[in-house]
PDB file of N, CA and C in Angstrom:
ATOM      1  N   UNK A   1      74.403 124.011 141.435  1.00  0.00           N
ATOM      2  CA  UNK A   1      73.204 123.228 141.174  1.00  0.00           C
ATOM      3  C   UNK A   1      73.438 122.196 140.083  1.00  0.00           C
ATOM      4  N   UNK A   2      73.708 122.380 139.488  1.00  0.00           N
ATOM      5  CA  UNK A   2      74.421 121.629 138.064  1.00  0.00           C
ATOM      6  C   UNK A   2      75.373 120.220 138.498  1.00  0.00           C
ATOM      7  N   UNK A   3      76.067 120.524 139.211  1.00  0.00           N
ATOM      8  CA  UNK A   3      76.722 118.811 140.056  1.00  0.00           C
ATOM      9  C   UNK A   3      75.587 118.265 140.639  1.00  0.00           C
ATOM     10  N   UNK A   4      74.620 118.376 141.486  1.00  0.00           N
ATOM     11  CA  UNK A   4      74.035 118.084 142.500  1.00  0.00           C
ATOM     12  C   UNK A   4      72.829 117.569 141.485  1.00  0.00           C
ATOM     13  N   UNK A   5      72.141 118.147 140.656  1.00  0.00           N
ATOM     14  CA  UNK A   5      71.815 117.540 139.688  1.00  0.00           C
ATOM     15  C   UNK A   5      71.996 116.147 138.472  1.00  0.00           C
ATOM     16  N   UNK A   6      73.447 116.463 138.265  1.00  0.00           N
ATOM     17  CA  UNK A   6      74.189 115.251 137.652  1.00  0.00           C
ATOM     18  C   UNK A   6      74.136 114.049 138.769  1.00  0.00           C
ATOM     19  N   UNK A   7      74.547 114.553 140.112  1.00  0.00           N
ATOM     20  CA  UNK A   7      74.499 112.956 140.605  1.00  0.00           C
ATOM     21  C   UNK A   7      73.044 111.993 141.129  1.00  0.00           C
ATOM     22  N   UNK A   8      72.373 113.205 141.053  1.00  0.00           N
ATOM     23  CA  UNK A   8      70.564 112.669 140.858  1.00  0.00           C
ATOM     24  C   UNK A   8      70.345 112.205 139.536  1.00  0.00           C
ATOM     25  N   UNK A   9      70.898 112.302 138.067  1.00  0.00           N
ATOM     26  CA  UNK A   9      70.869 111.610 137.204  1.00  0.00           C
ATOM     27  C   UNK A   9      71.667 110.432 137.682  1.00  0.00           C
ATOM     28  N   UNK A  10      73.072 109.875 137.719  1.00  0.00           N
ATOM     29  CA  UNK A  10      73.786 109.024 138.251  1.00  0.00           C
ATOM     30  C   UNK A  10      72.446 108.024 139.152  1.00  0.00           C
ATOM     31  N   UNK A  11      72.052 108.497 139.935  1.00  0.00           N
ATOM     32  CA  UNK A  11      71.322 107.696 141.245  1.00  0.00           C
ATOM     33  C   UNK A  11      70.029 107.291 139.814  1.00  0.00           C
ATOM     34  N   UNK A  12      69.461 107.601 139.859  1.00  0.00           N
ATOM     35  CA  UNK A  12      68.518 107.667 139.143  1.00  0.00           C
ATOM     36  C   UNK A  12      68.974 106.461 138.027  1.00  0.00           C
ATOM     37  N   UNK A  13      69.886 106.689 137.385  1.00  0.00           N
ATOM     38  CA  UNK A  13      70.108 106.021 136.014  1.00  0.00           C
ATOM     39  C   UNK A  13      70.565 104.651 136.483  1.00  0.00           C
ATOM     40  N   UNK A  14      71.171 104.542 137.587  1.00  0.00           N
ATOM     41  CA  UNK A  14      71.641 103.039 137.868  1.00  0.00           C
ATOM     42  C   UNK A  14      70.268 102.608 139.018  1.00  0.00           C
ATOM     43  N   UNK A  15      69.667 103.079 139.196  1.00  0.00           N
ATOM     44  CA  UNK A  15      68.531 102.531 140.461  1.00  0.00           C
ATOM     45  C   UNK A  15      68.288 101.526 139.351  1.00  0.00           C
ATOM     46  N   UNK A  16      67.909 101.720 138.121  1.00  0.00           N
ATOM     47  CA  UNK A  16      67.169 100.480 137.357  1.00  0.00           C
ATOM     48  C   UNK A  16      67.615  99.350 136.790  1.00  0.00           C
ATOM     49  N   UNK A  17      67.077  98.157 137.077  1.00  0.00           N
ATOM     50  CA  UNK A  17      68.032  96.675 136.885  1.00  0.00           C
ATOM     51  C   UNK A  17      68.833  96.791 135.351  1.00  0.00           C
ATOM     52  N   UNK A  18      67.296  97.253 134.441  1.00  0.00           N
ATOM     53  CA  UNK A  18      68.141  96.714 133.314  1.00  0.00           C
ATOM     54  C   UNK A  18      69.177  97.536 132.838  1.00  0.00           C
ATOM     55  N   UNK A  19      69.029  99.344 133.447  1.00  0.00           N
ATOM     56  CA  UNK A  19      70.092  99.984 132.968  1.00  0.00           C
ATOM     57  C   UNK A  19      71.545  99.457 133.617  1.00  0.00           C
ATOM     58  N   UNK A  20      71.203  99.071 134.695  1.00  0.00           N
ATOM     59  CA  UNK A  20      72.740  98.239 135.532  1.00  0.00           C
ATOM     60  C   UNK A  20      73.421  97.049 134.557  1.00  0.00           C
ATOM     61  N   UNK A  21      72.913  96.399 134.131  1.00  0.00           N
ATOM     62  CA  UNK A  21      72.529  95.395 133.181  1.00  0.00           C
ATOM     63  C   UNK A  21      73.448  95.645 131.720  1.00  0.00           C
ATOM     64  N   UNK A  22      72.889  97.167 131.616  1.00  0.00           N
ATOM     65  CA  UNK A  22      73.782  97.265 130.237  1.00  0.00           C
ATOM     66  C   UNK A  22      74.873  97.597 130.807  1.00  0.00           C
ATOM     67  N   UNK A  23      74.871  98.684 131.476  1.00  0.00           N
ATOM     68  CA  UNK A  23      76.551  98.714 132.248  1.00  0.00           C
ATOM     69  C   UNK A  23      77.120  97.701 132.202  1.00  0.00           C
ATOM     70  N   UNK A  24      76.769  96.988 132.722  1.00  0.00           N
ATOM     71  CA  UNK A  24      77.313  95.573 133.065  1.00  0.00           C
ATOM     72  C   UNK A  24      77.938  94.787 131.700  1.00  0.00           C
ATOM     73  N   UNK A  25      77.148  94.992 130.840  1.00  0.00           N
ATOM     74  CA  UNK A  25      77.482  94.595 129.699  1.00  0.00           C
ATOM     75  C   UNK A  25      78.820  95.392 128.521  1.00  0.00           C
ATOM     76  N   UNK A  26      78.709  96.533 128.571  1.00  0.00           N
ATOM     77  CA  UNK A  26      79.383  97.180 128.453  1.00  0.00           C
ATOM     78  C   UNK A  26      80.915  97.471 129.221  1.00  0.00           C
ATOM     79  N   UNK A  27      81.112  97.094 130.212  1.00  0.00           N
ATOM     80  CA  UNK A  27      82.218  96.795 131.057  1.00  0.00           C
ATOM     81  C   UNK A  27      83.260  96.177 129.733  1.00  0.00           C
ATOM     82  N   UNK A  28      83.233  95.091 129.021  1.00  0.00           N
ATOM     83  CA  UNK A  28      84.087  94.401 128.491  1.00  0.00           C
ATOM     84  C   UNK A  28      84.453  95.018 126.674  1.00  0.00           C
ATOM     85  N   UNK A  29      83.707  96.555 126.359  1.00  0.00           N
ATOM     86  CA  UNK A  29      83.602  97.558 125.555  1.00  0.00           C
ATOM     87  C   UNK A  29      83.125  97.932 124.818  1.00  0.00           C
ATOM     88  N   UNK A  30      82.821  98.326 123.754  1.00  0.00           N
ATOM     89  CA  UNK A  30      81.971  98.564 122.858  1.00  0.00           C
ATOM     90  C   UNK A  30      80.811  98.015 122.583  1.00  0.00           C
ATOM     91  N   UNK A  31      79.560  97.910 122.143  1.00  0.00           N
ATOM     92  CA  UNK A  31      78.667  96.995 122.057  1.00  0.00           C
ATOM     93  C   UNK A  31      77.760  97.846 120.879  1.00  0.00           C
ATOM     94  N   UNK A  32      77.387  97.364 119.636  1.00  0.00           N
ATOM     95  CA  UNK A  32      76.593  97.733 118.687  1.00  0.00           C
ATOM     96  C   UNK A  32      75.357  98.183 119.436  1.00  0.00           C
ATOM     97  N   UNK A  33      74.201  98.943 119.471  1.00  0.00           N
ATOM     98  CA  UNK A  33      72.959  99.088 119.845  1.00  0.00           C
ATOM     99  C   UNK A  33      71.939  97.945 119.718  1.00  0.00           C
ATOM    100  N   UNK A  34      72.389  97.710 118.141  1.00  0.00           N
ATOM    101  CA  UNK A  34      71.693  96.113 117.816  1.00  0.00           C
ATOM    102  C   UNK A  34      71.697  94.748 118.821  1.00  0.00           C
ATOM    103  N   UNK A  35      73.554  94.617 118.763  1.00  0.00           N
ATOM    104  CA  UNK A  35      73.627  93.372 119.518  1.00  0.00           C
ATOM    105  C   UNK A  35      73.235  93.985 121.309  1.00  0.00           C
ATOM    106  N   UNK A  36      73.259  95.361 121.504  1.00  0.00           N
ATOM    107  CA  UNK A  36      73.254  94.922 122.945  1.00  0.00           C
ATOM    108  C   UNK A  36      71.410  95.039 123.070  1.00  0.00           C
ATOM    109  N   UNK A  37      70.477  95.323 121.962  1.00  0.00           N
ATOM    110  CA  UNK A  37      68.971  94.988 122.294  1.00  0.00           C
ATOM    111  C   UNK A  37      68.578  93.993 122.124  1.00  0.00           C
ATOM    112  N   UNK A  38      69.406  92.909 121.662  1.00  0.00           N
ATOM    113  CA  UNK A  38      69.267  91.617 121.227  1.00  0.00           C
ATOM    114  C   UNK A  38      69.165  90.547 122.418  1.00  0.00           C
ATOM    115  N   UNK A  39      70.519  91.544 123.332  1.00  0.00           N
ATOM    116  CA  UNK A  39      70.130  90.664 124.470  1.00  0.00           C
ATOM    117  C   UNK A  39      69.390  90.692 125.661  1.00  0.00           C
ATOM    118  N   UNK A  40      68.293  91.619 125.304  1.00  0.00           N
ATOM    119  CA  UNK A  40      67.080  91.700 126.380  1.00  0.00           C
ATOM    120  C   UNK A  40      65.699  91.656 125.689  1.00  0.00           C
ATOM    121  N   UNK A  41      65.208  90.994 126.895  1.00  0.00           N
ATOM    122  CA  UNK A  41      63.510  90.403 126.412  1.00  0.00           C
ATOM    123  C   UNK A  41      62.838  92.006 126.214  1.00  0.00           C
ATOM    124  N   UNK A  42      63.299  93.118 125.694  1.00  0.00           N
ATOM    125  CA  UNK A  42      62.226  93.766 125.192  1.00  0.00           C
ATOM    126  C   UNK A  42      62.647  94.443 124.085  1.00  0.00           C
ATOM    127  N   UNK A  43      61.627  95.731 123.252  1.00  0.00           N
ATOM    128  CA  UNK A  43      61.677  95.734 122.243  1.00  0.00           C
ATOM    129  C   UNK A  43      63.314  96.790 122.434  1.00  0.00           C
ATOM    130  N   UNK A  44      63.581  97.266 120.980  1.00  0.00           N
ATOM    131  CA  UNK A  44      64.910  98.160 120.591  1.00  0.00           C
ATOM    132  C   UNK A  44      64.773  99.497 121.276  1.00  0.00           C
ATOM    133  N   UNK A  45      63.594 100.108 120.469  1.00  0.00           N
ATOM    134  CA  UNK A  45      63.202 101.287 121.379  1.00  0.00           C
ATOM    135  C   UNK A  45      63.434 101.332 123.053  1.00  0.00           C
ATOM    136  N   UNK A  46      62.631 100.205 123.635  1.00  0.00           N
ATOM    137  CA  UNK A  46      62.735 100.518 124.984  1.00  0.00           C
ATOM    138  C   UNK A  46      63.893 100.713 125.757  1.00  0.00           C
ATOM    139  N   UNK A  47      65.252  99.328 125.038  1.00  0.00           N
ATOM    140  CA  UNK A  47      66.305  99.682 125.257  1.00  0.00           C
ATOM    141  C   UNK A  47      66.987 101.095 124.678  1.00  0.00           C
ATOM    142  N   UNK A  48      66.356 101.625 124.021  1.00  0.00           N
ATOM    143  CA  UNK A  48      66.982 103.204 123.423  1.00  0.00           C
ATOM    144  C   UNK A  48      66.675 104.112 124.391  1.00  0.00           C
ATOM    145  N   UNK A  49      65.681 103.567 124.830  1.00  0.00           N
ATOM    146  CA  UNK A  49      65.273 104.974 126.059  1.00  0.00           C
ATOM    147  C   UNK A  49      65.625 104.309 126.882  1.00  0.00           C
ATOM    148  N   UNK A  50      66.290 103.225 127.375  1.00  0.00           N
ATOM    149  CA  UNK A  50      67.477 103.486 128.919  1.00  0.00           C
ATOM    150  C   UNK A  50      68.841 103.526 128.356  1.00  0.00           C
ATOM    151  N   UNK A  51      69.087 103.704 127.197  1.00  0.00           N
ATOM    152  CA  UNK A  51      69.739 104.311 126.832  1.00  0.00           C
ATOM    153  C   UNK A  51      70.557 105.686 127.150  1.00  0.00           C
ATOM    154  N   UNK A  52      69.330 106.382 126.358  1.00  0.00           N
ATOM    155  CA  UNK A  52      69.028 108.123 126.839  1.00  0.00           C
ATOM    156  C   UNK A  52      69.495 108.239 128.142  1.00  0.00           C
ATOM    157  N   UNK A  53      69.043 107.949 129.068  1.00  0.00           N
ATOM    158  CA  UNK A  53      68.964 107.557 130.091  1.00  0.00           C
ATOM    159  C   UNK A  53      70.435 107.844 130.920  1.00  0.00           C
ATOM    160  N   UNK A  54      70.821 106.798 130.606  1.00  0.00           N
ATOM    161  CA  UNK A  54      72.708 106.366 130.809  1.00  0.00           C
ATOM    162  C   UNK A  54      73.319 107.585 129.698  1.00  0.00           C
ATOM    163  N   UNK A  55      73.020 107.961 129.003  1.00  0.00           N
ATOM    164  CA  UNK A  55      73.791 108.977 128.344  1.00  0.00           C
ATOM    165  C   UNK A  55      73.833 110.538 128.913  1.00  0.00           C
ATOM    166  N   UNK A  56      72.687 110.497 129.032  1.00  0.00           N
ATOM    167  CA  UNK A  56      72.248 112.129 130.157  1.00  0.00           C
ATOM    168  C   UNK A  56      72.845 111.985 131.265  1.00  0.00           C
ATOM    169  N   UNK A  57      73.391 110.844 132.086  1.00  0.00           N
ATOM    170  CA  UNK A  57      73.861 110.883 133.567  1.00  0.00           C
ATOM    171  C   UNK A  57      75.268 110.456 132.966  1.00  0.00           C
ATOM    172  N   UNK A  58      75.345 111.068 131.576  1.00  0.00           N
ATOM    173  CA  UNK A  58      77.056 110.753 131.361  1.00  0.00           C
ATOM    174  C   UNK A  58      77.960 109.258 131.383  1.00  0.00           C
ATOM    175  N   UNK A  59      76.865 108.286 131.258  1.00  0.00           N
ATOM    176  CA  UNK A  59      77.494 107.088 131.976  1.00  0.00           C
ATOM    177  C   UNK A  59      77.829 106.108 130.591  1.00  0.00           C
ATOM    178  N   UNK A  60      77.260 106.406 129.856  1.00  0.00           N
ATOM    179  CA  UNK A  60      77.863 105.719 128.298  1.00  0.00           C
ATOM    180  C   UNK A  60      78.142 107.188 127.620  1.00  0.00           C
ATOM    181  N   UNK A  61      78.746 106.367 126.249  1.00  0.00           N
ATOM    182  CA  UNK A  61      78.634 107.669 125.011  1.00  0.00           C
ATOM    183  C   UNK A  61      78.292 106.881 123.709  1.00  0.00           C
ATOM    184  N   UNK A  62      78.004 107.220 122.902  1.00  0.00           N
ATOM    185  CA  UNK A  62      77.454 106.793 121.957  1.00  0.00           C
ATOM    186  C   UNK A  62      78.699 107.009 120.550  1.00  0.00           C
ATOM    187  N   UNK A  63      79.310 106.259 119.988  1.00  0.00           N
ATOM    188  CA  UNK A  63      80.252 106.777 119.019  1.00  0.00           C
ATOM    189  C   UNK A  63      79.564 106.065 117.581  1.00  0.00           C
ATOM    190  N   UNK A  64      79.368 106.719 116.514  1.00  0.00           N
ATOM    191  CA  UNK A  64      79.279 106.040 115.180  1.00  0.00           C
ATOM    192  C   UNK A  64      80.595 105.771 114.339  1.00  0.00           C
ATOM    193  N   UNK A  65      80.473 104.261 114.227  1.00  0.00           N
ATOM    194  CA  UNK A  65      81.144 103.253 113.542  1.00  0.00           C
ATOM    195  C   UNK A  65      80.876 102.785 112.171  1.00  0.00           C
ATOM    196  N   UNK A  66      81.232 103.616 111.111  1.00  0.00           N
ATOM    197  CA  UNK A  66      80.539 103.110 109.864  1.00  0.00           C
ATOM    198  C   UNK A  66      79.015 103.077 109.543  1.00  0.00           C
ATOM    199  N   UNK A  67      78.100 102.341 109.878  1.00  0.00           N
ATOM    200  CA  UNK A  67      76.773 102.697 110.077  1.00  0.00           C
ATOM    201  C   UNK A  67      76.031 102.041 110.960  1.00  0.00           C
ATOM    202  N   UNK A  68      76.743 101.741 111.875  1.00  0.00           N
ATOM    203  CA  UNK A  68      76.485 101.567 113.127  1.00  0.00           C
ATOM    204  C   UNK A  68      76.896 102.162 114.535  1.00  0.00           C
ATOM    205  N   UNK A  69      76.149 102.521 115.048  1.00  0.00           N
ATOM    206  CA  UNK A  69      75.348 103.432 116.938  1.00  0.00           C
ATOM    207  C   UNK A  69      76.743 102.321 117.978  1.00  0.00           C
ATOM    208  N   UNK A  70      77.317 102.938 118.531  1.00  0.00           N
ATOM    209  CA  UNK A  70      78.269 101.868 119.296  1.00  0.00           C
ATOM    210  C   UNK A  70      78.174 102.608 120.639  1.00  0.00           C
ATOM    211  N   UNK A  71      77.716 101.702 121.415  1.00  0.00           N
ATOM    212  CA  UNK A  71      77.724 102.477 123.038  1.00  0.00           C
ATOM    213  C   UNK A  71      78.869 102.028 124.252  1.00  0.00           C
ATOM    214  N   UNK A  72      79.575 102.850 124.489  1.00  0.00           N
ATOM    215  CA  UNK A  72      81.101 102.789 125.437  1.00  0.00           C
ATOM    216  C   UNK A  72      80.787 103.426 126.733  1.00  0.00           C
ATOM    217  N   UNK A  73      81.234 102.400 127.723  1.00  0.00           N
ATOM    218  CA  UNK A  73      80.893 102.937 129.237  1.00  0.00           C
ATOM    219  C   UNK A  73      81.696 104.305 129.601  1.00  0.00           C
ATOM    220  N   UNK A  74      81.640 105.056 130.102  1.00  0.00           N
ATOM    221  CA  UNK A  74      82.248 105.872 130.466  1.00  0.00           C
ATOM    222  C   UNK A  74      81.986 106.525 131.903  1.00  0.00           C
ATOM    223  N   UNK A  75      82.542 105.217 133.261  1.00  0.00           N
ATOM    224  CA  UNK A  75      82.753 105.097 133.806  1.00  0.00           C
ATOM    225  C   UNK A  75      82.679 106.051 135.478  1.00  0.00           C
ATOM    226  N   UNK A  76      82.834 107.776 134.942  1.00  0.00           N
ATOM    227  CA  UNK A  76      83.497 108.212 136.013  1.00  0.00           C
ATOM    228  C   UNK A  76      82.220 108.816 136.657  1.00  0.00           C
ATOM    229  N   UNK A  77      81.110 109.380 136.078  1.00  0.00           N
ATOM    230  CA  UNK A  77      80.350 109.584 137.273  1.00  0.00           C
ATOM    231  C   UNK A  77      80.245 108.295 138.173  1.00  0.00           C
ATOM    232  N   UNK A  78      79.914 107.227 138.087  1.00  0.00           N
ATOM    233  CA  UNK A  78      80.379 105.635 139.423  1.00  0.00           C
ATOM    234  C   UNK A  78      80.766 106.552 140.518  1.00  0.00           C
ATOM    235  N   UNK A  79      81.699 107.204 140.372  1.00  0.00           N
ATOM    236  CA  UNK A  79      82.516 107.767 141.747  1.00  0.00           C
ATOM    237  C   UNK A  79      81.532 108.560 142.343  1.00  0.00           C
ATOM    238  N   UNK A  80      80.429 109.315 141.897  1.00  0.00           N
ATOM    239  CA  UNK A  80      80.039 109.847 142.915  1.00  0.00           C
ATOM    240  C   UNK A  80      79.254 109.127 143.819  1.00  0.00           C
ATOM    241  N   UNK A  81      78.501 107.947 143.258  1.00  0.00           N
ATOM    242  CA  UNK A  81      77.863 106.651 143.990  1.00  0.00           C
ATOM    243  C   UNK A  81      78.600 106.122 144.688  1.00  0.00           C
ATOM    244  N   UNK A  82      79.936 105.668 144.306  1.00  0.00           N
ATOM    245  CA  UNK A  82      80.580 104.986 144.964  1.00  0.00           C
ATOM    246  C   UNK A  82      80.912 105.418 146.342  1.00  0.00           C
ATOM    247  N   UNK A  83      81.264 106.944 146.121  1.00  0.00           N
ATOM    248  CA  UNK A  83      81.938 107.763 147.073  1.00  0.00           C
ATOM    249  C   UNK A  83      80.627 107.752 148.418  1.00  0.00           C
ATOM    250  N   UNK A  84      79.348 107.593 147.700  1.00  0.00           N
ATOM    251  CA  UNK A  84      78.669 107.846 148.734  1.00  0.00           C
ATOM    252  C   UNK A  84      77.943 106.535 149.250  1.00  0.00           C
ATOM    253  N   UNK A  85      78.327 105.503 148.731  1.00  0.00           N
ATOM    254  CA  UNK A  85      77.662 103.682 149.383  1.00  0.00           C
ATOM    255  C   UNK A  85      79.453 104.089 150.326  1.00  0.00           C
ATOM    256  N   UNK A  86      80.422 104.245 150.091  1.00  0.00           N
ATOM    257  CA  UNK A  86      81.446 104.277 150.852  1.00  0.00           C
ATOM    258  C   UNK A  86      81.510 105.309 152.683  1.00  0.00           C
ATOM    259  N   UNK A  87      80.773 106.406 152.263  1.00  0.00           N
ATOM    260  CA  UNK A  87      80.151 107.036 153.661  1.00  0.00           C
ATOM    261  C   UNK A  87      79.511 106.283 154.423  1.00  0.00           C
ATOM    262  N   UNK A  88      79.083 105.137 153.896  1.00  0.00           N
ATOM    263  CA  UNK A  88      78.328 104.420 155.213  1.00  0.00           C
ATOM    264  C   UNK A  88      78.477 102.870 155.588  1.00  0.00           C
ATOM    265  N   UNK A  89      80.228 102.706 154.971  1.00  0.00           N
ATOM    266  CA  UNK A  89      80.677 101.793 155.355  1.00  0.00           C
ATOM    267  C   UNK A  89      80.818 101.516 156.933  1.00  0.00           C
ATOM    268  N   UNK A  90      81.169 102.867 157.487  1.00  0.00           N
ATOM    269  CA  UNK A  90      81.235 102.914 159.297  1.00  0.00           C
ATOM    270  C   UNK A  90      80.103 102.194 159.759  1.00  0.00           C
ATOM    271  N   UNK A  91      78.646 102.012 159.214  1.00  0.00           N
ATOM    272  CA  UNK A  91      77.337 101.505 160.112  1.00  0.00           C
ATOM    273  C   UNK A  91      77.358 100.132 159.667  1.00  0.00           C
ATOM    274  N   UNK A  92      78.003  99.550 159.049  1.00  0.00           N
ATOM    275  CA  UNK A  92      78.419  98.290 158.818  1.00  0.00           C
ATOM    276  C   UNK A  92      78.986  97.206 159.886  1.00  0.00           C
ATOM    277  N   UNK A  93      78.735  96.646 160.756  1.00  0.00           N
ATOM    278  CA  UNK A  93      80.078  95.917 161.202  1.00  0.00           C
ATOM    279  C   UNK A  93      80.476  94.892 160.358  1.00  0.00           C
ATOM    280  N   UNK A  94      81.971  94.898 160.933  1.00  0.00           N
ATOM    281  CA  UNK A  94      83.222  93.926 160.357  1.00  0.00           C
ATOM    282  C   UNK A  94      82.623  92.740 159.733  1.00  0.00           C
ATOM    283  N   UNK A  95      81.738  91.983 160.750  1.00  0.00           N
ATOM    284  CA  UNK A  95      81.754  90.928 160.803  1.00  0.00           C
ATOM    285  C   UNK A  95      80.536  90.185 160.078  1.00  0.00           C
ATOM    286  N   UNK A  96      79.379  91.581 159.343  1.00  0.00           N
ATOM    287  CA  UNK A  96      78.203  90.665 158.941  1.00  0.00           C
ATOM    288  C   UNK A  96      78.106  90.770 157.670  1.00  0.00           C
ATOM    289  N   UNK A  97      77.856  90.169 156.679  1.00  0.00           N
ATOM    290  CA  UNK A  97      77.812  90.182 155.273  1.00  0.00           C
ATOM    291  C   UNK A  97      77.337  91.624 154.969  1.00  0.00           C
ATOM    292  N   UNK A  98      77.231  92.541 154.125  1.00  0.00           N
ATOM    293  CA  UNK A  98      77.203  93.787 153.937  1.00  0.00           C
ATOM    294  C   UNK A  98      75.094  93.669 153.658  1.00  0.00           C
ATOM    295  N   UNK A  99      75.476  92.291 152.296  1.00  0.00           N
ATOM    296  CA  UNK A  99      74.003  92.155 151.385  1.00  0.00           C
ATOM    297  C   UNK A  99      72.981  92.076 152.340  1.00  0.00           C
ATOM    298  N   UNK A 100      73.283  91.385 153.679  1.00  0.00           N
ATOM    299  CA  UNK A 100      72.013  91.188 154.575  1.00  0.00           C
ATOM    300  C   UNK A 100      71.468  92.278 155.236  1.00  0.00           C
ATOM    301  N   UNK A 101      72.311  93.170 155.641  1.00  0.00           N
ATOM    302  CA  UNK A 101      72.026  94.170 156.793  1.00  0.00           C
ATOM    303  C   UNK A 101      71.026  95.318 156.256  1.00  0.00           C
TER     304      UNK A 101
END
């Protein structure tokens, strides 16, 4: 129960734009808490709780840097999403853009 759970956090934690967003941001490494609430139109808090969020589905970690919160992607739950947008590559054909269908 405990896997099957984690990847309902996973699904869950990336369904939402802006948590994709920080991922996204985080891809290129480390990012202060500060500078990465800086770069979205809402308040600190709100970004703290999609935060939480991405941390419970294992998908960042949080390391302290002197006296600053530093959030690092940590990548490997992806695979269980991945593994499963990849099961239904077969209903795809070859030939039509993936985004339209």
């Amino acid at each position: 129960m405990g896997r099957v759970r984690a990847n309902i956090d996973v699904f869950h934690a990336v369904a939402d734009p802006t948590r994709r967003a920080i991922l996204d941001r985080l891809q290129a490494g480390g990012v202060a808490v500060a500078e990465l609430a800086a770069g979205f139109a809402m308040s600190r808090p709100a970004v703290s709780k999609h935060l939480r969020v991405l941390r419970d589905a294992r998908l960042v970690r949080k390391d302290k840097e002197g006296r600053e919160r530093v959030y690092r992607l940590t990548p490997g739950p992806l695979r269980d999403v991945s593994q499963w947008v990849e099961s239904y590559e077969g209903f795809w054909p070859a030939t039509r853009d993936h985004r339209g269908a």
